[in-house]
Protein backbone atom coordinates (compact mmCIF):
# COMPACT_ATOMS: atom_id res chain seq x y z
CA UNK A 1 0.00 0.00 0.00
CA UNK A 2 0.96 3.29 -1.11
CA UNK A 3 0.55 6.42 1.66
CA UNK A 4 -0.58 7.95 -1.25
CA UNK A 5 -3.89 5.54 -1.00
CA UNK A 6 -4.15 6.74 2.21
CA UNK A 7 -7.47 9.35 3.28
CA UNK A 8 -5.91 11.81 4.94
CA UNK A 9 -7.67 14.68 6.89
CA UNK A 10 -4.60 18.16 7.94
CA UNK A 11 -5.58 20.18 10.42
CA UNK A 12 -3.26 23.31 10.91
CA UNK A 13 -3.79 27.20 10.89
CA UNK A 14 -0.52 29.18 10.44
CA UNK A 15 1.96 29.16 7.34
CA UNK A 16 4.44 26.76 8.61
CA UNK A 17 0.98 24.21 8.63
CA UNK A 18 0.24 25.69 5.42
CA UNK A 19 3.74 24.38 3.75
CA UNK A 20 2.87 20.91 5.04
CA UNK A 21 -0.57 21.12 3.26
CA UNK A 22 1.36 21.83 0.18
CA UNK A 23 3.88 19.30 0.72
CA UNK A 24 1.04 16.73 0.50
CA UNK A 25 -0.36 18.26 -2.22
CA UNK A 26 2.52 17.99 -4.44
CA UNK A 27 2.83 14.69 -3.48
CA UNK A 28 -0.08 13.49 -4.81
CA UNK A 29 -1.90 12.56 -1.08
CA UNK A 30 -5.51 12.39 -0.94
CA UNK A 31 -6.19 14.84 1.55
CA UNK A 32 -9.99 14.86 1.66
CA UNK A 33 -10.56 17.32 4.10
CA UNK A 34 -8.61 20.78 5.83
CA UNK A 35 -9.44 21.44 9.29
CA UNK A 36 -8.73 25.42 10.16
CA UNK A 37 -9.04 27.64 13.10
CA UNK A 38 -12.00 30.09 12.24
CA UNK A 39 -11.21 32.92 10.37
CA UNK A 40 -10.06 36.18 12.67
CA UNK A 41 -9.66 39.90 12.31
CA UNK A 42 -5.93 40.69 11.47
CA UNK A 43 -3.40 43.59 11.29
CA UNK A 44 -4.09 47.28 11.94
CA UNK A 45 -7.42 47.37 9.29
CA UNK A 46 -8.65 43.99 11.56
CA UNK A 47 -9.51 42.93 7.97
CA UNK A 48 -11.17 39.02 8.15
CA UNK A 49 -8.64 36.73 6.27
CA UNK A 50 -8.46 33.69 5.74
CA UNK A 51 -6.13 31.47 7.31
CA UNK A 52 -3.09 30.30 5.36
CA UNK A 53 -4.05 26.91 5.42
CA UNK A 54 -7.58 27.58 4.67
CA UNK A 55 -6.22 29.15 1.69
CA UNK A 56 -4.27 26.42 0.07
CA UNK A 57 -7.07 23.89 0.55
CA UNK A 58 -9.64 26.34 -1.26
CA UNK A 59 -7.12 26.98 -4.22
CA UNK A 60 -6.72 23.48 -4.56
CA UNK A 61 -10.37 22.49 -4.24
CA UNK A 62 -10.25 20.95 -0.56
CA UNK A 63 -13.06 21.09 1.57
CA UNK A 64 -12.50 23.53 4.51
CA UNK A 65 -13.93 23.39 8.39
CA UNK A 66 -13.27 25.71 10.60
CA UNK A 67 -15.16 24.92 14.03
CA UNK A 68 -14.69 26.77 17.08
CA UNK A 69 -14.41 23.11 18.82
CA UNK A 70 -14.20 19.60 18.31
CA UNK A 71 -15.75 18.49 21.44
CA UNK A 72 -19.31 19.05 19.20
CA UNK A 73 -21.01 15.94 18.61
CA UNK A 74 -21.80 16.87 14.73
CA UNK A 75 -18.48 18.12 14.51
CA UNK A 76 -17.40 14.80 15.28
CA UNK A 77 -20.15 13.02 13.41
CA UNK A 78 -19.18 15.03 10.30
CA UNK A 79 -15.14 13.48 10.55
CA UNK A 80 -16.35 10.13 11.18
CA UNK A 81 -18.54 10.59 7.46
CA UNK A 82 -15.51 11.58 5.93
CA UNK A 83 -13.74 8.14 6.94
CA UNK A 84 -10.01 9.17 7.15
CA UNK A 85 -7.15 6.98 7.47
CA UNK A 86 -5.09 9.51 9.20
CA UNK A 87 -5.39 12.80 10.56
CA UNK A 88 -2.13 15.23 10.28
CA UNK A 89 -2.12 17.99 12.68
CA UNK A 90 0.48 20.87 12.52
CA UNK A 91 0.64 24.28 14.24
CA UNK A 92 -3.70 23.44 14.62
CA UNK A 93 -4.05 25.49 17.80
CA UNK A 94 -6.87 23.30 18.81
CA UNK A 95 -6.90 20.29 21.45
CA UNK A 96 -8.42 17.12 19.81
CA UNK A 97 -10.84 15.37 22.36
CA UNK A 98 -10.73 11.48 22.45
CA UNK A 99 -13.21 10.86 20.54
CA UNK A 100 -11.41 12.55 17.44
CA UNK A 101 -8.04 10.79 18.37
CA UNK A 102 -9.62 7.37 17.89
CA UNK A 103 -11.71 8.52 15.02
CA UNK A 104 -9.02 7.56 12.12
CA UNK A 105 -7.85 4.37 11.34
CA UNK A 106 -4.09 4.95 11.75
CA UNK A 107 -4.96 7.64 14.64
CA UNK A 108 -3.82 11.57 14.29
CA UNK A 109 -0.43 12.58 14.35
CA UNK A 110 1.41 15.87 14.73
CA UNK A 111 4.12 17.39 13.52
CA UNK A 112 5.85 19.09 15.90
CA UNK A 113 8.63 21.78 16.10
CA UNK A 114 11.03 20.57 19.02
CA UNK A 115 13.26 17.64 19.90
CA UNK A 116 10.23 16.21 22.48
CA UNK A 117 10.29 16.28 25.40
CA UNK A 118 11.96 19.12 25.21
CA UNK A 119 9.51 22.44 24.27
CA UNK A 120 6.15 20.46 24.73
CA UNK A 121 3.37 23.41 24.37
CA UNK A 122 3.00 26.95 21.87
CA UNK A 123 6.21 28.43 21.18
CA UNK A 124 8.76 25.65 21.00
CA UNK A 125 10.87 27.64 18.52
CA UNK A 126 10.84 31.03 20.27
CA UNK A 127 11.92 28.94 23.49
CA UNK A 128 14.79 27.09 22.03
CA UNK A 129 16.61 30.40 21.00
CA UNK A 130 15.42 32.42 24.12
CA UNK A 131 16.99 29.37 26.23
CA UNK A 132 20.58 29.30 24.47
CA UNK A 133 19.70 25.95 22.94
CA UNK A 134 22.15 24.74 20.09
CA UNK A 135 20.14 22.54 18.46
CA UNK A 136 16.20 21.65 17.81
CA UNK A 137 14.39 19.90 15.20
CA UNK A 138 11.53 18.24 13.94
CA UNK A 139 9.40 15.27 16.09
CA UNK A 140 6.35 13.17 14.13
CA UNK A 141 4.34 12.43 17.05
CA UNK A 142 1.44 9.87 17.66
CA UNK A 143 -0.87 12.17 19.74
CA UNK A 144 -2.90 11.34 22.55
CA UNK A 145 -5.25 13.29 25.01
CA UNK A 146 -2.00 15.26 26.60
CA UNK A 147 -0.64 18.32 25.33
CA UNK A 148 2.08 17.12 23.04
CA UNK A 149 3.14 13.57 25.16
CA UNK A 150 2.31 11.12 22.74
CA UNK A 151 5.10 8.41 21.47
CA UNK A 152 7.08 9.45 18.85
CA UNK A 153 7.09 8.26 15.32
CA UNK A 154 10.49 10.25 13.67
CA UNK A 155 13.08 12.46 14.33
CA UNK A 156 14.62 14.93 12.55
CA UNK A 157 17.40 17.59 13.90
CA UNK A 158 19.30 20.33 12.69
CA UNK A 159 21.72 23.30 14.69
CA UNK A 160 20.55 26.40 15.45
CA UNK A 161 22.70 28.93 13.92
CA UNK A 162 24.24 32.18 16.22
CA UNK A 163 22.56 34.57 13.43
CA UNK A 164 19.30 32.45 13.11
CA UNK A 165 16.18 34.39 14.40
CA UNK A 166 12.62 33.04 15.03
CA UNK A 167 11.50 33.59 11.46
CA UNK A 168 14.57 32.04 9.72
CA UNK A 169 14.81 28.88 12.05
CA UNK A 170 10.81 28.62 11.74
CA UNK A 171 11.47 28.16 7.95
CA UNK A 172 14.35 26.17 8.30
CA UNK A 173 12.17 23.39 10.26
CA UNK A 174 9.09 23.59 8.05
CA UNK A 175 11.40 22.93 5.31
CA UNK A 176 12.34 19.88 7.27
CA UNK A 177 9.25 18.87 8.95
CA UNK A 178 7.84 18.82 5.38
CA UNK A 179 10.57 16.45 4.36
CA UNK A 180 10.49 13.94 7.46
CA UNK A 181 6.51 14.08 7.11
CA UNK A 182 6.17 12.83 3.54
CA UNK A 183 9.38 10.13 4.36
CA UNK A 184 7.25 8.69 7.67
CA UNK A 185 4.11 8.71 5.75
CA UNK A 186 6.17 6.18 3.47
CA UNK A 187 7.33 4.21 6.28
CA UNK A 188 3.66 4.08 8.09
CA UNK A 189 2.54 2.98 4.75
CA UNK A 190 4.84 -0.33 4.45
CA UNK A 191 4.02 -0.93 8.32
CA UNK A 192 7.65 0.39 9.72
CA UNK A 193 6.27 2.78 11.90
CA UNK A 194 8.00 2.43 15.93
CA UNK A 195 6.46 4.63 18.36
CA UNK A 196 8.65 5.42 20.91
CA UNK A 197 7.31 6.59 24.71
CA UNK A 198 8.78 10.43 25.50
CA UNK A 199 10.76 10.59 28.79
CA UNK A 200 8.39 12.54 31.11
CA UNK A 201 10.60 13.22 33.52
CA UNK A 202 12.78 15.66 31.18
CA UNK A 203 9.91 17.29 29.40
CA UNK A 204 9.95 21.14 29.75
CA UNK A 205 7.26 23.35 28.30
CA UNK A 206 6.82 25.90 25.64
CA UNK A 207 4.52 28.49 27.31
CA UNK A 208 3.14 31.58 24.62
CA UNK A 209 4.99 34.38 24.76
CA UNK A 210 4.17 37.29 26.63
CA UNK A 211 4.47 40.67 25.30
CA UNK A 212 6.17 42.04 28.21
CA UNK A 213 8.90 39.14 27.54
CA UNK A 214 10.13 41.42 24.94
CA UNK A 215 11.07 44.26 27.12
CA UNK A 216 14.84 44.40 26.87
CA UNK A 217 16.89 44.97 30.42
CA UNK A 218 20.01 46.73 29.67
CA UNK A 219 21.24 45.28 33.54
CA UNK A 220 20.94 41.84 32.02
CA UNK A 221 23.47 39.89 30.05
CA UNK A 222 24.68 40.72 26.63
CA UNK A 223 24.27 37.26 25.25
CA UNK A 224 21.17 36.78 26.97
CA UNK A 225 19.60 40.55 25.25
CA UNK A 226 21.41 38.76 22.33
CA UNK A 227 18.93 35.84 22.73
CA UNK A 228 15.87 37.75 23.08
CA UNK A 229 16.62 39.59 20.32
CA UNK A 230 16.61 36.61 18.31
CA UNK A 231 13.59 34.85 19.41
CA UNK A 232 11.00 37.85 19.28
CA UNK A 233 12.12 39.12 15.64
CA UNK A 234 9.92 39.11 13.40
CA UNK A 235 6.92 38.60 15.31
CA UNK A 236 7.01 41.16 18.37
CA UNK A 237 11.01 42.62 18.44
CA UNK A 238 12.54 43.86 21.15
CA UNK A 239 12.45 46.95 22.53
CA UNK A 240 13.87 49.27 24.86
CA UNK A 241 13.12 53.23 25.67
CA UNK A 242 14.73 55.94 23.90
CA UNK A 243 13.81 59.25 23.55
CA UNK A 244 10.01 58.87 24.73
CA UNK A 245 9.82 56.35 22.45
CA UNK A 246 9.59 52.58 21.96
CA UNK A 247 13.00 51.92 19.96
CA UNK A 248 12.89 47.85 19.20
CA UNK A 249 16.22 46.18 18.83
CA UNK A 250 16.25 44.25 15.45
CA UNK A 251 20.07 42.63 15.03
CA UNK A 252 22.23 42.87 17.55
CA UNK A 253 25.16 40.73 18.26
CA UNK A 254 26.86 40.34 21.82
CA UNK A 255 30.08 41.02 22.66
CA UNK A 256 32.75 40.32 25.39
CA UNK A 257 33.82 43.64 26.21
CA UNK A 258 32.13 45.27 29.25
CA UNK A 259 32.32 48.61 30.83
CA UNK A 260 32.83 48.76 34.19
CA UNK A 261 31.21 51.45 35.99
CA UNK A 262 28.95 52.36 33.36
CA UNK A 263 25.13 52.40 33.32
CA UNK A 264 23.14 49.75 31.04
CA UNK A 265 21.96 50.87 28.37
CA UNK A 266 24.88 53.56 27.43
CA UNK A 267 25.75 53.81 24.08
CA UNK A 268 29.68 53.55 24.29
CA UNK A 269 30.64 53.93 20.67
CA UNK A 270 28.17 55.27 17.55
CA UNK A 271 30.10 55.25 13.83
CA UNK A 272 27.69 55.13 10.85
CA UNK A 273 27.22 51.66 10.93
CA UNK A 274 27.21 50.13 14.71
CA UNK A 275 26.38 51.40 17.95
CA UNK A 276 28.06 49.16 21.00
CA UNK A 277 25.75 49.14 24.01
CA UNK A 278 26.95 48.83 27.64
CA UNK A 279 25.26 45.82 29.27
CA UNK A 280 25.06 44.49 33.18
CA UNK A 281 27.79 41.57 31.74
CA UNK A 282 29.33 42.15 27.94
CA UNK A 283 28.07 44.90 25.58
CA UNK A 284 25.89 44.60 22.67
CA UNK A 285 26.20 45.49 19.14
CA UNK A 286 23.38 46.77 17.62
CA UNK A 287 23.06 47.33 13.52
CA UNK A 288 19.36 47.67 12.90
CA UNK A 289 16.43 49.43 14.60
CA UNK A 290 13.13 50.33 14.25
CA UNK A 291 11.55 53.95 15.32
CA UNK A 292 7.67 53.29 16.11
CA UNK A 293 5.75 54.21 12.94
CA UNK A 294 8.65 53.32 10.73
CA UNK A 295 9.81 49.78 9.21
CA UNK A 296 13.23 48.05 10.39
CA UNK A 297 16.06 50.00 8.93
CA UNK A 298 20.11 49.56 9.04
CA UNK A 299 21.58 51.82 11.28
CA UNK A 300 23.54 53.87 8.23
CA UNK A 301 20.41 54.52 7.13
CA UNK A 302 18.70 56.06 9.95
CA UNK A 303 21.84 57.99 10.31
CA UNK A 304 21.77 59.14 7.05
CA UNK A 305 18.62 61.21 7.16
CA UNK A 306 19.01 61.58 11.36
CA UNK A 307 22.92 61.95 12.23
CA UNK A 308 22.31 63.39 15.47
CA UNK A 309 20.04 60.94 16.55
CA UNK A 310 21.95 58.45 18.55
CA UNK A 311 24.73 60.40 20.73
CA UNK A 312 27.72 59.03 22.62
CA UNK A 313 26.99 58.50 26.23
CA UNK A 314 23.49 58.68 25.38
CA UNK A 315 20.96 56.05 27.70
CA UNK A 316 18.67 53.76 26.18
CA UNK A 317 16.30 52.86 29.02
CA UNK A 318 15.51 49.66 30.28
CA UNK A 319 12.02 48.38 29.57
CA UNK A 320 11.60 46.13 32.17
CA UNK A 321 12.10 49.54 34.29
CA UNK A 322 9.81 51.86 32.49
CA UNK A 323 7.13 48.97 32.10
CA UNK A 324 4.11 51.53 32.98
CA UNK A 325 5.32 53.50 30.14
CA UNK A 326 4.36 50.65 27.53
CA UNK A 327 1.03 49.84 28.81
């Protein structure tokens, strides 16, 4: 048997699911069904769109749900119609009850951005950088009624790079989940599939982000503002105080040097292209900022049309300190 026999119902919501729907698509599966969070207002205009993975089904003809739950009894009476051999869920957002999990023949599994058990939860990718962590990956998971504990099916790794950020490692591991998704599906297909039980005991969680996460403390370390940096870019960068103003932090790169009896948050050095930051243990580099109103720009840029803007010995202020000013 072919996994491209198989009847195969996705459920995801976000673009990284959305590349997996397309993966399967080009590969000839017979998805017979997409499963989407409902549409929601987005950006400034709060326009309705649809989600990304609600768009790829429609272009290619594939019926779309989009309940607020699953727990619904003709929710779950309208899967069961559809008959499906296996149910792929990436980046869904929703918990599947029970009654769902034993729905498909071959059960529902997820594809999951983490090396499981570490980063169970919502933001496994944000939490790798923000922690330090060297290396992540892809996990194909056999899910159960637990948030993200069920055996796993196939691993995948890859390092995570100094200058990676949340949005280049997220498309580094869809590219990859994509691939280790379409080579299980071969092996479930010829019966080689070995679940494998997750170590409990290790498991640490992905909690959501918070938006006051992003708040950079100039007291803190260099590497660890380096981090931050990192995780919350592109999504929510982060941001000090300068000037009255929110000033978000969009590269900056730690270094070694600190300056001893200096404040946080001093700006040490300003040429035209990098401004070196004092820090509670290093200094950081910073090459690219963005004013609020204005779109991420280099710093020769800026300085270009504003060459008085940044001044030596100069404070940006800590956010974590001024947090009543960002509320």
């Amino acid at each position: 048997m072919s996994f491209r026999d198989l009847r195969i119902v996705f459920a995801g919501t976000p673009e990284f699911a959305a590349a997996h729907l397309t993966a399967l698509i080009a590969s000839d599966c017979k998805v017979v069904s997409a499963y989407s969070q409902p549409d929601r207002p987005s950006g400034r205009g709060k326009k309705i769109l649809s989600t990304p993975v609600k768009a790829v089904a429609l272009e290619h003809g594939i019926n779309v749900r989009q309940p607020l739950t699953l727990r619904a009894q003709e929710v779950q009476a309208e899967l069961a119609e559809l008959a499906p051999d296996l149910m792929i869920v990436v980046a869904y957002g929703l918990m599947l009850p029970p009654a769902v999990l034993a729905t498909p023949r071959l059960g529902c599994i997820n594809v999951h951005a983490s090396l499981l058990p570490r980063w169970r939860g919502a933001a496994p990718i944000e939490r790798a950088i923000l922690a330090g962590d060297t290396e992540t990956g892809v996990n194909i998971m056999q899910m159960d009624s637990g948030l993200d504990t069920g055996p796993i099916l196939a691993t995948a790794k890859i390092p995570i790079a100094n200058a990676d950020n949340s949005g280049t490692l997220t498309l580094k591991l869809q590219e990859l989940g994509c691939r280790t998704l379409l080579n299980f599906l071969d092996e479930l297909a010829k019966g080689a599939a070995h679940p494998a039980p997750q170590d409990n005991q290790i498991a640490t969680y992905a909690h959501k982000l918070g938006k006051d996460e992003a708040g950079i403390n100039w007291a803190g370390s260099a590497a660890v503002i380096q981090q931050q940096i990192r995780a919350f870019f592109p999504r929510s960068p982060a941001y000090c105080l300068y000037q009255g103003q929110r000033l978000r932090i969009i590269t900056g790169m730690a270094q070694s040097h600190s300056y001893a009896g200096q404040i946080p948050g001093t700006i040490m050095e300003i040429t035209h292209a990098r401004m070196l930051i004092a820090c509670g243990t290093g200094s950081l580099e910073v090459s690219e900022v963005q004013l609020e109103g204005k779109t991420p720009m280099p710093l020769p840029v800026l300085l270009n049309g504003r060459p008085d803007f940044f001044q030596r010995g100069s404070q940006l202020l800590s956010a974590v300190a001024h947090a009543q000013t960002f509320k």
